[in-house]
Structure formats: C-alpha cells, structure tokens
N, C-alpha and C. Protein backbone atom coordinates (compact mmCIF):
# COMPACT_ATOMS: atom_id res chain seq x y z
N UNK A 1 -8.36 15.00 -9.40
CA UNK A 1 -8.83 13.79 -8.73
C UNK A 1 -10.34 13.89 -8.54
N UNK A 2 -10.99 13.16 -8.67
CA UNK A 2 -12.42 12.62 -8.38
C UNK A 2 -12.61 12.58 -7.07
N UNK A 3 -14.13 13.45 -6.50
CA UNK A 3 -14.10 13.55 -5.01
C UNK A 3 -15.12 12.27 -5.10
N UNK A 4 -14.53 11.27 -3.91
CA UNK A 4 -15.48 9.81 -3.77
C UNK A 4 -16.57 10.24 -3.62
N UNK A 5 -17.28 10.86 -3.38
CA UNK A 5 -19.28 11.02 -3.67
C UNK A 5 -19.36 10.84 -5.40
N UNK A 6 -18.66 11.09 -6.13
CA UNK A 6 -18.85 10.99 -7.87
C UNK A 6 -18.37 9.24 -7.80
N UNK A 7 -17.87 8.81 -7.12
CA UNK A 7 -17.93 7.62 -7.29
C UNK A 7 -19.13 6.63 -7.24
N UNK A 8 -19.18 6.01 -8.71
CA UNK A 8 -20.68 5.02 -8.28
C UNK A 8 -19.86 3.85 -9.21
N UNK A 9 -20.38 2.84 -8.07
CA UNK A 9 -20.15 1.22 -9.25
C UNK A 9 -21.04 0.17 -9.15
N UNK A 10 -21.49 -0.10 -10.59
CA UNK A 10 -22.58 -0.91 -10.46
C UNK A 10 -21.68 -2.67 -10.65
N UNK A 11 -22.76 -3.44 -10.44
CA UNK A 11 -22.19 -4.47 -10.60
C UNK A 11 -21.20 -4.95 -11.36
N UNK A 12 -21.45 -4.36 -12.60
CA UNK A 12 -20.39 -5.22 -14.14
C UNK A 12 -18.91 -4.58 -13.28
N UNK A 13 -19.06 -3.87 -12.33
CA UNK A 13 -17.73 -2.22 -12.43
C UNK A 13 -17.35 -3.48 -11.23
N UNK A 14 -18.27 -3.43 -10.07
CA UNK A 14 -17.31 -4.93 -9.32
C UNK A 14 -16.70 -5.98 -9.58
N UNK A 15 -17.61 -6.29 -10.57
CA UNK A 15 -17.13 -8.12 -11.38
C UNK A 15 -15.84 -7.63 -11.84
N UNK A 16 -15.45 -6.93 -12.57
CA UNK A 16 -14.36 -6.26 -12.87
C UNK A 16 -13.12 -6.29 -12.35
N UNK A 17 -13.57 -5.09 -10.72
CA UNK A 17 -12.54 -5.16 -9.78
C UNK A 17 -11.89 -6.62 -9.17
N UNK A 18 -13.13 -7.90 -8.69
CA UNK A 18 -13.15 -8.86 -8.68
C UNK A 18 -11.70 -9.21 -9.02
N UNK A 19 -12.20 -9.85 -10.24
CA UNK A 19 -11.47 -10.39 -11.47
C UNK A 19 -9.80 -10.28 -11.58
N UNK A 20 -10.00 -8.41 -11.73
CA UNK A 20 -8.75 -8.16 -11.72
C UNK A 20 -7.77 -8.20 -10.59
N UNK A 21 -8.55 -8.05 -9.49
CA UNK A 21 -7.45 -7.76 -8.13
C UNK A 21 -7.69 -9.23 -8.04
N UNK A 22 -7.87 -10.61 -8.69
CA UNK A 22 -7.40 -11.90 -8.46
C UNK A 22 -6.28 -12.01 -9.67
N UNK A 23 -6.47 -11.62 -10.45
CA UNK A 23 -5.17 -11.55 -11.90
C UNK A 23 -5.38 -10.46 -12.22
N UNK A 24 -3.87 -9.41 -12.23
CA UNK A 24 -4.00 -7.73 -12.57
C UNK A 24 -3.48 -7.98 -14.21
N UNK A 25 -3.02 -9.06 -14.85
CA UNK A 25 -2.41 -9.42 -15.94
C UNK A 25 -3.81 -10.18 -16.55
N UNK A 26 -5.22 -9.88 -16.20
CA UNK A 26 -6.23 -10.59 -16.84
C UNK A 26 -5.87 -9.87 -18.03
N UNK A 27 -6.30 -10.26 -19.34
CA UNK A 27 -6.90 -9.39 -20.67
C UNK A 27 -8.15 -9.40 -20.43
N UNK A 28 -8.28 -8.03 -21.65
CA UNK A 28 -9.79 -7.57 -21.82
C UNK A 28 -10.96 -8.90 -22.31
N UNK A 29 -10.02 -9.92 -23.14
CA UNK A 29 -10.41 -9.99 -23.88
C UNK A 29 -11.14 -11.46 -23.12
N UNK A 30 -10.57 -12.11 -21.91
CA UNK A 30 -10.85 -12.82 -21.02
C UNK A 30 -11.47 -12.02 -20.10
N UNK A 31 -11.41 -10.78 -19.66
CA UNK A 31 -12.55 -10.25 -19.08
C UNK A 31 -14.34 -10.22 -19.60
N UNK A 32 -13.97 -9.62 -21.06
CA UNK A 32 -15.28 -10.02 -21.56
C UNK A 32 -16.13 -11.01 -21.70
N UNK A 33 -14.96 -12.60 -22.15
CA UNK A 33 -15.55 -13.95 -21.37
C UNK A 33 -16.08 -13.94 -20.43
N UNK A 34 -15.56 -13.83 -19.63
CA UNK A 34 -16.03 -14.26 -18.20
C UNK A 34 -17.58 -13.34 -18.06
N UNK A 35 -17.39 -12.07 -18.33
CA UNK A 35 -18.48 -11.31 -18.10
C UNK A 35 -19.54 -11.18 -18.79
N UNK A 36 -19.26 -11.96 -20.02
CA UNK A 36 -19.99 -11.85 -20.93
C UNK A 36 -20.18 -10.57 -22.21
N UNK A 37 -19.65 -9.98 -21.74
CA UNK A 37 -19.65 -8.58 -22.65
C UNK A 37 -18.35 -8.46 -23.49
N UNK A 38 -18.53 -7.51 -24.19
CA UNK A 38 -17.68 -7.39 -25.61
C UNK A 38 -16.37 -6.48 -24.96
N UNK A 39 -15.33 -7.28 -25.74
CA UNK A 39 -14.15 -6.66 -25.28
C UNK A 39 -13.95 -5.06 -25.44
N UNK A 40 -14.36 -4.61 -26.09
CA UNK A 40 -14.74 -3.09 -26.26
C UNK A 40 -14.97 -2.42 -25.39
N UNK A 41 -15.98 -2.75 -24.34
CA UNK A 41 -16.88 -2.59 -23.48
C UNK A 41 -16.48 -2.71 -22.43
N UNK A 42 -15.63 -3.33 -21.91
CA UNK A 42 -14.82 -3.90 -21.11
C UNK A 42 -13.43 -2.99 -21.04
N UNK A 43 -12.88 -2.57 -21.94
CA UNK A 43 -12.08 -1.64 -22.03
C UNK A 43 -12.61 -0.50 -21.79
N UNK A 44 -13.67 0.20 -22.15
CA UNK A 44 -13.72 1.28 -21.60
C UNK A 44 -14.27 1.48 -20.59
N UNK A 45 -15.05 0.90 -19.60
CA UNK A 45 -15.02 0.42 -18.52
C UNK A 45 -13.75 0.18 -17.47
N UNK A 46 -12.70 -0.15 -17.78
CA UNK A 46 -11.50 -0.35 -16.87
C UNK A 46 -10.79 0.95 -17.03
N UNK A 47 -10.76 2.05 -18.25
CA UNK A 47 -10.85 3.12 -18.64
C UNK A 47 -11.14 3.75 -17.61
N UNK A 48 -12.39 3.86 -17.35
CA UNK A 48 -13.25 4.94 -16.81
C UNK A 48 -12.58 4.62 -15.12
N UNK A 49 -12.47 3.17 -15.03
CA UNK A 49 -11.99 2.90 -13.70
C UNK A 49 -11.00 3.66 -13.07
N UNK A 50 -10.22 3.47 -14.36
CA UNK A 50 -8.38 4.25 -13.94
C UNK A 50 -8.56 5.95 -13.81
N UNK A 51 -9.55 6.18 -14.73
CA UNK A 51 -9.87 7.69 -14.96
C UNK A 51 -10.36 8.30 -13.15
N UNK A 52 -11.29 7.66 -12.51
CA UNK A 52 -12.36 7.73 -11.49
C UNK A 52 -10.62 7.47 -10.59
N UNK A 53 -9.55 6.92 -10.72
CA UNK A 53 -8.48 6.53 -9.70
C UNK A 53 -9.35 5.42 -8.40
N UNK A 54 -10.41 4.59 -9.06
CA UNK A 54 -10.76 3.69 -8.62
C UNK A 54 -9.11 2.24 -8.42
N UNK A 55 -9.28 2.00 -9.74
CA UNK A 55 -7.81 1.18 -10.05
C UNK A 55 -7.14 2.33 -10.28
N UNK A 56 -6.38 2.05 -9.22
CA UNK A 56 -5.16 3.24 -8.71
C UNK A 56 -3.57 3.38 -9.79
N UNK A 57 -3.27 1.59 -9.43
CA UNK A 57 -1.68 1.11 -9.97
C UNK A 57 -2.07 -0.24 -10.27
N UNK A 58 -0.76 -0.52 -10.94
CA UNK A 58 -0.79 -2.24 -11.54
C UNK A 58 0.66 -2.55 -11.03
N UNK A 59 0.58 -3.43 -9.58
CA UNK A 59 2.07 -3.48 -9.22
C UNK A 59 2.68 -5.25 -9.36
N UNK A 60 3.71 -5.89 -9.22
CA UNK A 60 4.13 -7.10 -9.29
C UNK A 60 4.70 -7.05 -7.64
N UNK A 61 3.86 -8.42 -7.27
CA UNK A 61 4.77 -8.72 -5.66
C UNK A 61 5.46 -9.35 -5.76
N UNK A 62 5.98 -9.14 -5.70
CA UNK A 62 7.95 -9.78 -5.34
C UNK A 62 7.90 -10.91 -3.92
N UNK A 63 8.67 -11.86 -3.71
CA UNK A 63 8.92 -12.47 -2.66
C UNK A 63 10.04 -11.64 -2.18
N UNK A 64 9.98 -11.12 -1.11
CA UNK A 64 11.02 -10.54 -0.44
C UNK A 64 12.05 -11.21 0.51
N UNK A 65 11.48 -12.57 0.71
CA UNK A 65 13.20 -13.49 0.99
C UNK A 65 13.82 -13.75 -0.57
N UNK A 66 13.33 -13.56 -1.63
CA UNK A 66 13.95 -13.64 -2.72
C UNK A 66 15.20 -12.44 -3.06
N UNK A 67 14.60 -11.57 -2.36
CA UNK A 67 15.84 -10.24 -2.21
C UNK A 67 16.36 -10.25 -0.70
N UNK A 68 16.54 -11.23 -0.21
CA UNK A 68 17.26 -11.49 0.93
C UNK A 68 16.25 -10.15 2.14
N UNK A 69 15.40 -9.59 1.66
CA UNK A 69 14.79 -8.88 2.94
C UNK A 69 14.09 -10.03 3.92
N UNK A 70 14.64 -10.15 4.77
CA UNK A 70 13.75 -10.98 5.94
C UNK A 70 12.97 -10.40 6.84
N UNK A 71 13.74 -8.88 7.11
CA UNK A 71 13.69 -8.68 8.21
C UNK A 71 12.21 -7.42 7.75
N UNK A 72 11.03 -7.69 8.67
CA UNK A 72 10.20 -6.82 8.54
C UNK A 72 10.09 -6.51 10.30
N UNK A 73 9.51 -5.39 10.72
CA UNK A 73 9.23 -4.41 11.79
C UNK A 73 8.45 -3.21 11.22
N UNK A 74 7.79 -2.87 12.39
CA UNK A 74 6.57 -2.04 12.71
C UNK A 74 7.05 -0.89 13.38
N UNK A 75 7.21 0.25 13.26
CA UNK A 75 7.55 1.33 14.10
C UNK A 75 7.10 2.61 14.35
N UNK A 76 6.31 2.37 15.80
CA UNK A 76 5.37 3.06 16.36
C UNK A 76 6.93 4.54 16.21
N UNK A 77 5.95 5.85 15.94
CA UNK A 77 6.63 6.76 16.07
C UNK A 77 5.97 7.72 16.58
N UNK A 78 6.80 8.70 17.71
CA UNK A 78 6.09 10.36 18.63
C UNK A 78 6.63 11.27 17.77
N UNK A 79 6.20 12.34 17.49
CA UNK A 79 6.39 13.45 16.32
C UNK A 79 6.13 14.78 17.00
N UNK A 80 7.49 15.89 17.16
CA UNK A 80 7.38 16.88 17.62
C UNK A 80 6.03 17.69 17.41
N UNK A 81 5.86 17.49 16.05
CA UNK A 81 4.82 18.31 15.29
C UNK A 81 3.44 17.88 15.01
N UNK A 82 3.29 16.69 15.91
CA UNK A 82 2.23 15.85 15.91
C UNK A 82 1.80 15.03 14.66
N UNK A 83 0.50 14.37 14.91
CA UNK A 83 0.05 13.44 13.88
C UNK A 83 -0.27 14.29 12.63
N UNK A 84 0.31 14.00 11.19
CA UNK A 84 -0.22 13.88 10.17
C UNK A 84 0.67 15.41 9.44
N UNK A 85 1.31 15.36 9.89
CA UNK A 85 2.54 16.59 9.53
C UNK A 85 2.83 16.30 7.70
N UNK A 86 2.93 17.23 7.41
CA UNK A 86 3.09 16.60 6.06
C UNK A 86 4.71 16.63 5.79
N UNK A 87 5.60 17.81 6.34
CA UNK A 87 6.98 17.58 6.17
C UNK A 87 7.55 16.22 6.96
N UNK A 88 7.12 15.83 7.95
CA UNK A 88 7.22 14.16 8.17
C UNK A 88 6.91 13.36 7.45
N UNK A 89 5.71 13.48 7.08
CA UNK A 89 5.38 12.15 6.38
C UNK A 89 6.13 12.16 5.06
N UNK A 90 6.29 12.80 4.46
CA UNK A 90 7.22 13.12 3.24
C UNK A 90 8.51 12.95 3.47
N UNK A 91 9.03 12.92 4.91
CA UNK A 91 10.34 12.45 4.51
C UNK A 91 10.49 11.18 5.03
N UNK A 92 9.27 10.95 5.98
CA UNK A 92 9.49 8.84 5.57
C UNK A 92 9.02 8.20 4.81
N UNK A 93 8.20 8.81 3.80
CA UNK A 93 7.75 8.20 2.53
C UNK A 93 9.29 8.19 1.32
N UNK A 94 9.72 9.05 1.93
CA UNK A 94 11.59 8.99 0.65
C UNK A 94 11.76 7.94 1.02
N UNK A 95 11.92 7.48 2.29
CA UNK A 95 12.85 6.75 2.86
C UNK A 95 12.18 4.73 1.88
N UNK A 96 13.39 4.37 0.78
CA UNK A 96 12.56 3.03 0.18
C UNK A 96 12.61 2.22 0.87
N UNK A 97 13.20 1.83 2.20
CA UNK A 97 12.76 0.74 2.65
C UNK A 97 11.17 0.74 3.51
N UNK A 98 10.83 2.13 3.28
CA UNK A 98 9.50 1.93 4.29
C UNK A 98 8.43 1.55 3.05
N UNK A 99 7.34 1.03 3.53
CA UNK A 99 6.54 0.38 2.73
C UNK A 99 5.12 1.43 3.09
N UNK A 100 5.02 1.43 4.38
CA UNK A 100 3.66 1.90 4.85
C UNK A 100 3.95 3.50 5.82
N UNK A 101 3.01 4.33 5.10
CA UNK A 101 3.25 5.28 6.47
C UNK A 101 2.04 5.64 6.84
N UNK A 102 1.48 5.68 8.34
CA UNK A 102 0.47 5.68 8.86
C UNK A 102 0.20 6.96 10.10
N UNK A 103 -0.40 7.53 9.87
CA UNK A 103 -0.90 9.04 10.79
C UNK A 103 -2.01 7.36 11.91
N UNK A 104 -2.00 8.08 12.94
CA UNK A 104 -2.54 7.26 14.00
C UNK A 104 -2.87 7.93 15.18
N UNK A 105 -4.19 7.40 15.47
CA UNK A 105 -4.17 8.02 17.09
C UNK A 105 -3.55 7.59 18.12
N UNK A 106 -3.83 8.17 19.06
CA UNK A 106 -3.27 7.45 20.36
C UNK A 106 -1.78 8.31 20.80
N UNK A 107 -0.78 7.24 21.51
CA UNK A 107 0.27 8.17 22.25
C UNK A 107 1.49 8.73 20.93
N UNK A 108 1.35 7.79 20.22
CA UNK A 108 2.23 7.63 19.12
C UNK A 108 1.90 8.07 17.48
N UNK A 109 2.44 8.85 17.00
CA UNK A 109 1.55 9.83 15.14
C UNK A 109 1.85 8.95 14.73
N UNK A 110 2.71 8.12 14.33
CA UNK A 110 3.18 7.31 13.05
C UNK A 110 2.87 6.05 13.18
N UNK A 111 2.94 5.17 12.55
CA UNK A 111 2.79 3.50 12.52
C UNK A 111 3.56 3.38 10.68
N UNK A 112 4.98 2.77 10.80
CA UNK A 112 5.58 2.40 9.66
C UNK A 112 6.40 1.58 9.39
N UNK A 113 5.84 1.16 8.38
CA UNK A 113 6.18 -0.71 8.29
C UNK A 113 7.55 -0.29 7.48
N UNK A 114 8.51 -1.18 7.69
CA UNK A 114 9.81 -1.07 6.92
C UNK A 114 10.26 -2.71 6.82
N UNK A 115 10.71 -2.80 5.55
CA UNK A 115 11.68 -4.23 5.37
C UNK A 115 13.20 -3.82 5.31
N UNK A 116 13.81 -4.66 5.98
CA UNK A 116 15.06 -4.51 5.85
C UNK A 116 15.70 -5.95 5.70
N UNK A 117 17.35 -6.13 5.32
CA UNK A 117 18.25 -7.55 4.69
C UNK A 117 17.88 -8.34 6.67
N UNK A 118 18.47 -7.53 7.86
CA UNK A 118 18.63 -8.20 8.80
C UNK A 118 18.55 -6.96 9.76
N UNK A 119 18.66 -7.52 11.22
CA UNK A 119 18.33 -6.41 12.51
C UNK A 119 19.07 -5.56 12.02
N UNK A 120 20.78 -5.81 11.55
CA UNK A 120 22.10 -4.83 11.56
C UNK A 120 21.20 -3.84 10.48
N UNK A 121 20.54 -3.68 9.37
CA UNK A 121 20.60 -3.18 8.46
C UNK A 121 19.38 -2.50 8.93
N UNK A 122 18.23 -2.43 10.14
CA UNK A 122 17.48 -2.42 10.37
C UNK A 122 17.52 -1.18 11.28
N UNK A 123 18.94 -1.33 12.36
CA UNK A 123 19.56 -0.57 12.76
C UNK A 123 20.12 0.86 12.11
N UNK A 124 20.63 0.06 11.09
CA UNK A 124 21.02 1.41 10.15
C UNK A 124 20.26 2.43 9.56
N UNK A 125 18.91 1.40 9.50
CA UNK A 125 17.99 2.66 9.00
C UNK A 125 17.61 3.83 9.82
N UNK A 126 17.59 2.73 11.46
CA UNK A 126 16.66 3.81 12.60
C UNK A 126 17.96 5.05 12.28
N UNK A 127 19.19 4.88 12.42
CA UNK A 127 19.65 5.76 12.79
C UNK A 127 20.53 6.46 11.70
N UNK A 128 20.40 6.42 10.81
CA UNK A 128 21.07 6.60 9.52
C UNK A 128 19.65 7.93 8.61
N UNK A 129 18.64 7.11 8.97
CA UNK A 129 17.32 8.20 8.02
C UNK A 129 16.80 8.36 9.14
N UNK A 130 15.88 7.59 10.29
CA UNK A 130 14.84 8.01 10.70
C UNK A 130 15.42 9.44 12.20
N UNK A 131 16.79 9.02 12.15
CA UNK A 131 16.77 10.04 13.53
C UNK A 131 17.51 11.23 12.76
N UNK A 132 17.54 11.29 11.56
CA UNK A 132 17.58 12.64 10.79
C UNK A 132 16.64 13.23 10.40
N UNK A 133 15.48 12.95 10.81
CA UNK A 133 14.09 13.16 10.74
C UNK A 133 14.01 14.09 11.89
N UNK A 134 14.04 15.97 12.00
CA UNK A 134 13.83 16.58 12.89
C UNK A 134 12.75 16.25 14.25
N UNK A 135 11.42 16.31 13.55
CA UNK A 135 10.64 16.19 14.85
C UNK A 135 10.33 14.83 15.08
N UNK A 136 10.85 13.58 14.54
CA UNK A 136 11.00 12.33 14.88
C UNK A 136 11.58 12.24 16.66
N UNK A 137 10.61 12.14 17.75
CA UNK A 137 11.02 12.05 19.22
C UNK A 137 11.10 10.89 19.23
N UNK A 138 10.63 9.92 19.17
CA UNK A 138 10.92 8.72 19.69
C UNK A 138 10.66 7.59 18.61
N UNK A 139 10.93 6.46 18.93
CA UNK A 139 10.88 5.28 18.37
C UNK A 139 10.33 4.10 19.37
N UNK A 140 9.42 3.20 18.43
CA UNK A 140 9.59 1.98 19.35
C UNK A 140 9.12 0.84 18.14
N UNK A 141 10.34 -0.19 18.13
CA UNK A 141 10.05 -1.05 17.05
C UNK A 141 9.80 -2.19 17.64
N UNK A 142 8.90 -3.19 16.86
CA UNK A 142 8.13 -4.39 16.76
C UNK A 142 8.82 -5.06 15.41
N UNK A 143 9.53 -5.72 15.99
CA UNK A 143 9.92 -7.45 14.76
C UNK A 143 8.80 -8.31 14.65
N UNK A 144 8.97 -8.44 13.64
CA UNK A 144 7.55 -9.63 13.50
C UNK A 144 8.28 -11.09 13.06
N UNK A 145 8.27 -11.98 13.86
CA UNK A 145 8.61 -13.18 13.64
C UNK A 145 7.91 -14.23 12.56
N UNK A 146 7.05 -13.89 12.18
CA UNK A 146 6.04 -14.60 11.63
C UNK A 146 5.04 -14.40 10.98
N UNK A 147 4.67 -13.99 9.32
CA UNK A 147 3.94 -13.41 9.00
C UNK A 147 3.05 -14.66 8.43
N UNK A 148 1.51 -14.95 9.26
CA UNK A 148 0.79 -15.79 9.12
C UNK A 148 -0.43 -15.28 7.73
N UNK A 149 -0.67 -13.68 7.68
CA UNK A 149 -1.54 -13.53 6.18
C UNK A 149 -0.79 -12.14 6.28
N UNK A 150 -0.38 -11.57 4.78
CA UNK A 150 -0.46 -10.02 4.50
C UNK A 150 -0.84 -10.27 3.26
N UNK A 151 -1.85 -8.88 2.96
CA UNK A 151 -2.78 -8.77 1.77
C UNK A 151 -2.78 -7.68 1.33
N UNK A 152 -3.14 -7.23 0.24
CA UNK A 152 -3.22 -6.08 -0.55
C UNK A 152 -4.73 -6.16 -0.64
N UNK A 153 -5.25 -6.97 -0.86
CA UNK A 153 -6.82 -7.49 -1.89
C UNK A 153 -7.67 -6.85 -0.56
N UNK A 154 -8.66 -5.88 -1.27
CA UNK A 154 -9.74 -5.58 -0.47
C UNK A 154 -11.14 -6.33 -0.59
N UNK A 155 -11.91 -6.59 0.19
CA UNK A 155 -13.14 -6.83 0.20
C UNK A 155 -13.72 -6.60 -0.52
N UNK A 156 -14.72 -6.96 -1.83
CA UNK A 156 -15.57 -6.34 -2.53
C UNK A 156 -16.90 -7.12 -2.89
N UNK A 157 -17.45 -5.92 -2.57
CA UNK A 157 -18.89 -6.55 -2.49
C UNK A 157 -19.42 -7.12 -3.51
N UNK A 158 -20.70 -8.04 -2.84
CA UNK A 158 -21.45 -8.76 -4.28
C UNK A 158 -22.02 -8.04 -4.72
C-alpha cells in the first residue's frame, strides 16, 4: 500500500475522480472527451489511480427496499477490550448485514450501521451475532425513521 504523503493529484487526476464518482461506468473513451486528452492517457492515469488505492473499488448501489431491507439502525457499542480492538472489529465486519464499522471516542468504541428485512430480524442479529461477540458489553440501538441524504461521494476539490 502507498503511504498518503506519496500521494499527489494534480488537476487532470481530480477532473477524473470528479467524473467518475458521478458515473463509475464512465469510459475512457468519454473521459478523454470531456477532458480533452487521448484515451490512452486517460487510461493510464486511472491506472496509476487504482495502483496509488486512490480509486479503491467500483461498487453498484442497490435500492435496499428493493431487497425488502427497510429496516436501518445505528449501534452505539461498549467493548471489554476497548476502542479499536482488532479481534472485534473483525468479527463485526463478518457479520453481512453490517455495512459500517466505526472505532469512536467517547463512552461507547463502536458506532455500526446495520440493515436489516424488519425490527424482528434486527433483533435476531443483536442477539444471534452481536452478543456472541465476547467483549461486546453493551448495546444501544438507534432506528432511523427517515433517511433525508446518505452518500458515498466525497468532496473534491477544484
């Protein structure tokens, strides 16, 4: 892996990121349009991107009421072994319904987002994976009624 100080991106390397994190299915060959440069050029450039683990993955978002997941929650977690344990975090990263796992300050190590079909199935997880989780002490979950923006797309500069 590339330590981020070797990371440098000049403009063409933003226009790029741009572009793509608005369509990850752009072609090269419409990249070079837009940018003006030769599709060649442009390829090895997105190259070098993937190489640097700048562009990490190329994923498809799914509507998740389309797979009947409705149910999303937030779950603050206390950890025998404190924040940022790696045999924890590794075993709620198995776990596929969690999406996010988060080391955190404060009273609580964890912050982890999970989708589930409904509460019942939601239930099943707390206590089916997460309280087989040794130094997992506590729980406290947040339903979210209403998801007004969630984003993947980061900020990128001009």
């Amino acid at each position: 892996m590339i330590n981020e100080a070797e990371i440098v991106l000049d403009k063409t390397d933003l226009q790029i990121l741009r572009l793509m994190q608005d369509n990850a299915r752009i072609s090269n060959a419409d990249l070079a349009r837009e940018l003006g440069m030769a599709p060649s050029g442009i390829l090895e450039r997105v190259k070098k991107l993937e190489q640097k683990n700048v562009i990490q993955q190329y994923v498809t978002k799914i509507n998740p009421v389309a797979l009947q997941q409705k149910m999303l929650a937030f779950i603050f977690m206390r950890s025998g072994d404190g924040m940022g344990s790696e045999q924890t975090t590794r075993e709620l990263a198995k776990i596929p319904e969690v999406q996010e796992v988060h080391s955190i300050a404060g009273d609580d190590c964890y912050l982890v987002k999970v989708r589930t079909y409904d509460s019942a199935t939601l239930m099943q997880l707390i206590r089916t994976h997460f309280s087989k989780i040794p130094n997992i002490l506590s729980t406290r979950t947040t339903i979210v009624l209403e998801t007004v923006k969630e984003q993947q797309q980061l900020v990128i500069p001009e």
